[in-house]
Protein backbone atom coordinates (compact mmCIF):
# COMPACT_ATOMS: atom_id res chain seq x y z
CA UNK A 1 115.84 74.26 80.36
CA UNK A 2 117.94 76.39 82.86
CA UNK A 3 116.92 76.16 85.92
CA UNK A 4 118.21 78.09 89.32
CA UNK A 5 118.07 75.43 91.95
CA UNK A 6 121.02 73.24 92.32
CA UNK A 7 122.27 74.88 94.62
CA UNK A 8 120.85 74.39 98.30
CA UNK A 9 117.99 76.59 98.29
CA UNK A 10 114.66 77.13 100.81
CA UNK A 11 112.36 76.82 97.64
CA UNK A 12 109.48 77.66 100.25
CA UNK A 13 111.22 80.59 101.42
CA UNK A 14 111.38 81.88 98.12
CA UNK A 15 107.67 81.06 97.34
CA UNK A 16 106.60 82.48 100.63
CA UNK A 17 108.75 85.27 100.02
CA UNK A 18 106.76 85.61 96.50
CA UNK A 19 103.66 85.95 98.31
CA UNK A 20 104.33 87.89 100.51
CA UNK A 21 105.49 90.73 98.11
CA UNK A 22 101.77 90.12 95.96
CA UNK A 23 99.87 90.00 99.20
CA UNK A 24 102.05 93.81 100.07
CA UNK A 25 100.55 94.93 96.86
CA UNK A 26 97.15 94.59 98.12
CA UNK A 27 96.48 91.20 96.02
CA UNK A 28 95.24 88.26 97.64
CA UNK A 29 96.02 85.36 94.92
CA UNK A 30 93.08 82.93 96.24
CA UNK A 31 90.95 85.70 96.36
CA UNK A 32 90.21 86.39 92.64
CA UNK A 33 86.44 86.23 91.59
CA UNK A 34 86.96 87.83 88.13
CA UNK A 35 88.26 86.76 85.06
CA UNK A 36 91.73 87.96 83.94
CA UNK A 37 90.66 86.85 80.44
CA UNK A 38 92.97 84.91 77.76
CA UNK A 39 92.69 80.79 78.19
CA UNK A 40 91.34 79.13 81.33
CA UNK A 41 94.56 79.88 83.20
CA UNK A 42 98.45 80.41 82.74
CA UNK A 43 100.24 77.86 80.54
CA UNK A 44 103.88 76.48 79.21
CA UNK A 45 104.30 78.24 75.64
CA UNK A 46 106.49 75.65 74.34
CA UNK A 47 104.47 72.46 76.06
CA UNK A 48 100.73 74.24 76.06
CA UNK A 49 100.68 72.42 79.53
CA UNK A 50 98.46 74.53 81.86
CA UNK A 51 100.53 75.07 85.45
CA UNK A 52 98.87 74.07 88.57
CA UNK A 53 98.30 74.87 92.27
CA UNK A 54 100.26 77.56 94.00
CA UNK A 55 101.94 78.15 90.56
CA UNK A 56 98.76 79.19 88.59
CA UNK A 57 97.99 81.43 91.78
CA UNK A 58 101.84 82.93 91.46
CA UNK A 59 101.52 83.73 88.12
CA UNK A 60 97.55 84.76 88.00
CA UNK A 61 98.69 87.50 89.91
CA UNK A 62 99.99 89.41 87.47
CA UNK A 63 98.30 92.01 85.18
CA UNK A 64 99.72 90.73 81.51
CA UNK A 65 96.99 89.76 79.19
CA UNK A 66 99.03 86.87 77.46
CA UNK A 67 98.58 83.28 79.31
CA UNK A 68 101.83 82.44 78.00
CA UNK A 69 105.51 81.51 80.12
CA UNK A 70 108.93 80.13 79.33
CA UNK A 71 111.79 79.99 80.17
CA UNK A 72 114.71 82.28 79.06
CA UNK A 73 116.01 79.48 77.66
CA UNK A 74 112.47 78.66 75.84
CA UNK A 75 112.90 82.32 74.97
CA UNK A 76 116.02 81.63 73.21
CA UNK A 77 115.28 78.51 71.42
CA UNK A 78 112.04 80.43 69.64
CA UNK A 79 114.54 82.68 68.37
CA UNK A 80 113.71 85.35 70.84
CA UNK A 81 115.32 86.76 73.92
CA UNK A 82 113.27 87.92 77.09
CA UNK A 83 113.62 92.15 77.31
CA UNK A 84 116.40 93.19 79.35
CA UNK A 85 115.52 94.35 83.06
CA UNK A 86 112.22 92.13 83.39
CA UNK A 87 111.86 90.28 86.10
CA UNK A 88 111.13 86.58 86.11
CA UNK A 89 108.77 84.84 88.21
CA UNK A 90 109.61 81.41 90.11
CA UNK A 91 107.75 78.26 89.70
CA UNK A 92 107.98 74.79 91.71
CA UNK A 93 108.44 71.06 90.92
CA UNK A 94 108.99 68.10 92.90
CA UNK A 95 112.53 66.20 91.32
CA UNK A 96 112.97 62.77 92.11
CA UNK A 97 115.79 61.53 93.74
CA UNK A 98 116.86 57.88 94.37
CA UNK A 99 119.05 57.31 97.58
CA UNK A 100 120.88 54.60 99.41
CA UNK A 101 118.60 52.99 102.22
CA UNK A 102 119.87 49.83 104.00
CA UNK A 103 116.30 48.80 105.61
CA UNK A 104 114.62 49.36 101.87
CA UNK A 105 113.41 45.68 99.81
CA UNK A 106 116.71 46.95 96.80
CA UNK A 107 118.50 49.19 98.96
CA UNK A 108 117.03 52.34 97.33
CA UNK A 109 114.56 54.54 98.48
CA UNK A 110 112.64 57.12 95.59
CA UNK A 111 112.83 61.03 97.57
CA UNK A 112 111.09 63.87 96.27
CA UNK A 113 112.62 67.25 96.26
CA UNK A 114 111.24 70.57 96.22
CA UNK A 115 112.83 72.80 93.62
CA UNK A 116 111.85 75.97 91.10
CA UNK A 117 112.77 77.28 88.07
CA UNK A 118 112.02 80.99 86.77
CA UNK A 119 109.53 81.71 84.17
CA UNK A 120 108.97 84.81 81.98
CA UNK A 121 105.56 86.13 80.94
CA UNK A 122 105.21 86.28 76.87
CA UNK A 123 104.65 89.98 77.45
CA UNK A 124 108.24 90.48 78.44
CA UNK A 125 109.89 89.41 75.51
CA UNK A 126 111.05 89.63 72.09
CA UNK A 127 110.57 88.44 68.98
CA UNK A 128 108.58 85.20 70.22
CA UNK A 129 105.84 84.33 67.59
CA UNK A 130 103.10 84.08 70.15
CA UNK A 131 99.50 82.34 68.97
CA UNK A 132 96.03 84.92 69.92
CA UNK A 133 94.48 83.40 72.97
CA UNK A 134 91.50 82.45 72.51
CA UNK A 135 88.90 85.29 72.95
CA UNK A 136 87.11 85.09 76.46
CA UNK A 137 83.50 85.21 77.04
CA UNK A 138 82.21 88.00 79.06
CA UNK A 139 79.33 88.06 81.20
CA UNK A 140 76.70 90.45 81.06
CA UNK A 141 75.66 92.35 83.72
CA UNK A 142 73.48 94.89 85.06
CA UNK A 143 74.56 97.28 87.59
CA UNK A 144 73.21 97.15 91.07
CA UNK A 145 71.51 100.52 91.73
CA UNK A 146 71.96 99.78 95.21
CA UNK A 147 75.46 99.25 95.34
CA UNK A 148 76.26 101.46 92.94
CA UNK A 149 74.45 104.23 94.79
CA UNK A 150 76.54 103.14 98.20
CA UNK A 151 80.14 103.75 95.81
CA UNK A 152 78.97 107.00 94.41
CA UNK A 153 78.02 108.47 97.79
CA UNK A 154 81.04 107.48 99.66
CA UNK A 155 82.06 110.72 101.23
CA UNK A 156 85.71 111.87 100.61
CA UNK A 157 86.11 109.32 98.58
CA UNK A 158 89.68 107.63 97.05
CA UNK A 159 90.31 107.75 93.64
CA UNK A 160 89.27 105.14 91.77
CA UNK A 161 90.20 103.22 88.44
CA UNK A 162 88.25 100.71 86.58
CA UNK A 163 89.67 98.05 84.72
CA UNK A 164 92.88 95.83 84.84
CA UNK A 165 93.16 92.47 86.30
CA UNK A 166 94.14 93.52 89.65
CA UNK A 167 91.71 94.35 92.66
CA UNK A 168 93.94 96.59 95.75
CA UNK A 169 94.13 99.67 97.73
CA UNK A 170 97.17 102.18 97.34
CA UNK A 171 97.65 103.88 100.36
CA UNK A 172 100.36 106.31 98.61
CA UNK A 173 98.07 106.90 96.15
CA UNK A 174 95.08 106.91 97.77
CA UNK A 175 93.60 104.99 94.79
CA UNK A 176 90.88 101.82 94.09
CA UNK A 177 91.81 99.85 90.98
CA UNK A 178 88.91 97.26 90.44
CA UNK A 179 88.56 95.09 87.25
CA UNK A 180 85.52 95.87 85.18
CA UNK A 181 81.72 94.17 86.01
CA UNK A 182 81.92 92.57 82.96
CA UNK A 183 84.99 90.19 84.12
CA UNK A 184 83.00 89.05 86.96
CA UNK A 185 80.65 85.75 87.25
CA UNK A 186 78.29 87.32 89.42
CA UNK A 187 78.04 91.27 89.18
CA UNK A 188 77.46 90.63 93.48
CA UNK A 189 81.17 89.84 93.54
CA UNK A 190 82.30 92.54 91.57
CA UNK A 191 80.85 95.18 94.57
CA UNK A 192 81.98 92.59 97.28
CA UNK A 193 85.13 93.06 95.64
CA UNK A 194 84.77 96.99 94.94
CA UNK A 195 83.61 97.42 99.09
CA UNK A 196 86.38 95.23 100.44
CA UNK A 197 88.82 98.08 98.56
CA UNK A 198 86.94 100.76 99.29
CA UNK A 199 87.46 99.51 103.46
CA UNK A 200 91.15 99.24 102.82
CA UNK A 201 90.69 103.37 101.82
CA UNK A 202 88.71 104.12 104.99
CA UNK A 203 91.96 103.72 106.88
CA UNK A 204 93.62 106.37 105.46
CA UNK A 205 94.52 109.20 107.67
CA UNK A 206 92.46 111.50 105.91
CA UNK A 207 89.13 109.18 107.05
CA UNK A 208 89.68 106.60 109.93
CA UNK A 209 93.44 107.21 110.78
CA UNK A 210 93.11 102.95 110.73
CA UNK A 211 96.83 101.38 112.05
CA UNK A 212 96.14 98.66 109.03
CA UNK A 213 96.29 101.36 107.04
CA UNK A 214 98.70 104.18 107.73
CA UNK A 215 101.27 101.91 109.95
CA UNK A 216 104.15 100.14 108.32
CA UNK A 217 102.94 96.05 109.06
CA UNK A 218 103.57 92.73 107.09
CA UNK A 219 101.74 89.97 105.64
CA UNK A 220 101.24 87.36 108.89
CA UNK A 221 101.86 89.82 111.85
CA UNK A 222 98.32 91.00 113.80
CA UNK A 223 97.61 94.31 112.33
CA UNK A 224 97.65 93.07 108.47
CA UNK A 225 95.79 90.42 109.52
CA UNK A 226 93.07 92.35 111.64
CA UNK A 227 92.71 95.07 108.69
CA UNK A 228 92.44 92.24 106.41
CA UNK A 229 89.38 90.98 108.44
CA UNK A 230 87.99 94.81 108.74
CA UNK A 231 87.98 94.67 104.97
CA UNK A 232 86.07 91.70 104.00
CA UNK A 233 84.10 92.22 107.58
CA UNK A 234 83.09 95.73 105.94
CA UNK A 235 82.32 93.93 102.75
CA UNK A 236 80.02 91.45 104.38
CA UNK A 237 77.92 94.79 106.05
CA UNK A 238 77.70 96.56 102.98
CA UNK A 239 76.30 93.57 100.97
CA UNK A 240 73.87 92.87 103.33
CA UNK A 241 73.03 96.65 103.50
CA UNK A 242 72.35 96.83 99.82
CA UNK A 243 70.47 93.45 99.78
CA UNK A 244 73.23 91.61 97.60
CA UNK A 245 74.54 89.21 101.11
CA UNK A 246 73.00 85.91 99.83
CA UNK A 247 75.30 85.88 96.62
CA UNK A 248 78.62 86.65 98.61
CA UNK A 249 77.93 85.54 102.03
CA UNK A 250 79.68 82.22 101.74
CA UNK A 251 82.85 83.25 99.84
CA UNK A 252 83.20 86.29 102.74
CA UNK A 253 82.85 83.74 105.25
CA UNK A 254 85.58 81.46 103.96
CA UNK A 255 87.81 84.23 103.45
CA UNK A 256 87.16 85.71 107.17
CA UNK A 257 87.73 82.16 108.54
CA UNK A 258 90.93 81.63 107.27
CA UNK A 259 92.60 84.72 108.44
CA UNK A 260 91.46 84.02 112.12
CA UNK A 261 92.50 80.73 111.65
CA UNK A 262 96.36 82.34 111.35
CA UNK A 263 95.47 84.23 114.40
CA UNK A 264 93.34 81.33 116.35
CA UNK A 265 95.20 82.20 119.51
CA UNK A 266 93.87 85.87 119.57
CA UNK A 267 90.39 85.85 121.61
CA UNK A 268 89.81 89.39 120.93
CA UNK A 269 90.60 89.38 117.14
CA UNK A 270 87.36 89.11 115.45
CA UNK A 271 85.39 91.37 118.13
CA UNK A 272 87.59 94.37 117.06
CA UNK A 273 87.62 93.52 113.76
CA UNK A 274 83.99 94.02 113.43
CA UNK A 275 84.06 97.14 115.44
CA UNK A 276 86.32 98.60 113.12
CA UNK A 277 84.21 97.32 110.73
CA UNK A 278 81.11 98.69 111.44
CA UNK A 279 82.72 102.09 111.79
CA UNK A 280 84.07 101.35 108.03
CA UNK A 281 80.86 100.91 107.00
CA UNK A 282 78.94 103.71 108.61
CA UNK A 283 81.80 106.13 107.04
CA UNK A 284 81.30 104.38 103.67
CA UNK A 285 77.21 104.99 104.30
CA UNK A 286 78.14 108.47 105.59
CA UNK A 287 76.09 107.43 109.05
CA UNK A 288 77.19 110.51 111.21
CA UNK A 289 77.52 108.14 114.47
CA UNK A 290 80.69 106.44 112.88
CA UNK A 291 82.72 109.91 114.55
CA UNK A 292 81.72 109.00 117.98
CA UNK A 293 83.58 105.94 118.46
């Protein structure tokens, strides 16, 4: 199979560089309690091999129903062709190389290699007889009256659209996309996720005015990271407000930790995190103290 890498290439550049453009988008890839649907997870078309580690997170993050990648030229040998103008999505091996080393027991030493090769969704091409995936199972939930009461009331609210297999905030828009209840193991996580969104719209300039929000910041750098923290910090206060914290408490803690972990050498990071926080949350509750700060 063709792949682009024999050329000297930073194959974590382009990986970070991947991520970086999903995390932009509002998607976090290792933050993903709901069920895209299809088989347990992304897989080879050609080997049925399911792909692991940061590669099932690159390619999770997309919104096509099929599980199903190859190659272009996997594409081509199933008699098909991949749609002109998609765009491919890069995947990582380790190659083995054997080198000379004096000081070795043979003189050779075995060195692994970081490289990629680009993979196409089933979804983007033609003529490739695909097999059905096999039909998911769907929990069944109950709303929360509770929660469900807190998203209704929201004043000023964003627009909002249920469904998909993506979970972000669109400033430009000013639009919530959540996947449905029903693609969620616990319906708790599905309003963790829908609050943490809903925080991400308080920003906007028509609410909070938040710099997360309305400035122009990257993935890494301070700001993204502090409004990432106001998000899931908001999340945490409107669980516990609606009596749901006990079911999410431990995946919001995990997912706060590790962005002040990026950040461990700012003191003050986590204080105004919450502060902006809290006034998220008292907008979201329409608490008429969350003007005064």
């Amino acid at each position: 199979m063709s792949r682009n890498n024999e050329n000297r290439v930073d194959v974590y550049q382009i990986i970070t560089d991947r991520l970086i453009e999903i995390m932009k988008q509002g998607i976090i890839p290792w933050r993903k309690p709901w069920n895209s649907g299809g088989e347990a997870g992304p897989l080879n078309l050609i080997s049925k091999r399911h792909y692991q580690g940061i590669n099932c997170f690159l390619l999770s993050c997309h919104s096509f129903d099929s599980p199903y990648w190859l190659t272009y030229n996997q594409a081509l040998s199933l008699g098909g062709n991949v749609r002109r103008g998609e765009k491919g999505t890069p995947v990582i091996f380790w190659k083995l190389y054997n080198k000379e080393d004096p000081e070795s027991d043979n003189g050779i030493i075995t060195v692994p290699v970081l490289r990629y090769y680009t993979v196409f969704n089933a979804e983007q091409c033609e003529d490739i007889p695909v097999p059905a995936p096999e039909a998911p199972t769907w929990a069944e939930h109950d709303p929360i009256e509770t929660a469900e009461a807190v998203i209704l009331t929201m004043p000023n609210r964003p627009a909002v659209e249920i469904g998909g297999t993506k979970a972000c905030y669109s400033p430009a828009l000013d639009l919530v996309r959540v996947p449905e209840l029903f693609r969620y193991e616990q319906a708790e996580e599905y309003y963790s996720t829908f609050f943490h969104e809903l925080a991400h719209a308080t920003g906007h300039e028509s609410r909070l005015n938040r710099e997360g929000i309305t400035g122009n910041h990257f993935f890494g750098d301070s700001v993204y990271s502090r409004e990432e923290l106001v998000a899931e910090m908001t999340a945490a206060f409107l669980c516990g407000h609606t009596g749901i914290a006990t079911a999410t408490i431990q995946n919001s803690a995990a997912y706060i930790q590790s962005w002040i972990r990026t950040l461990r050498g700012d003191r003050k990071l986590a204080v105004i995190a919450a502060a902006q926080a809290q006034k998220a949350a008292d907008y979201i509750l329409n608490r008429k103290h969350h003007d005064e700060a």
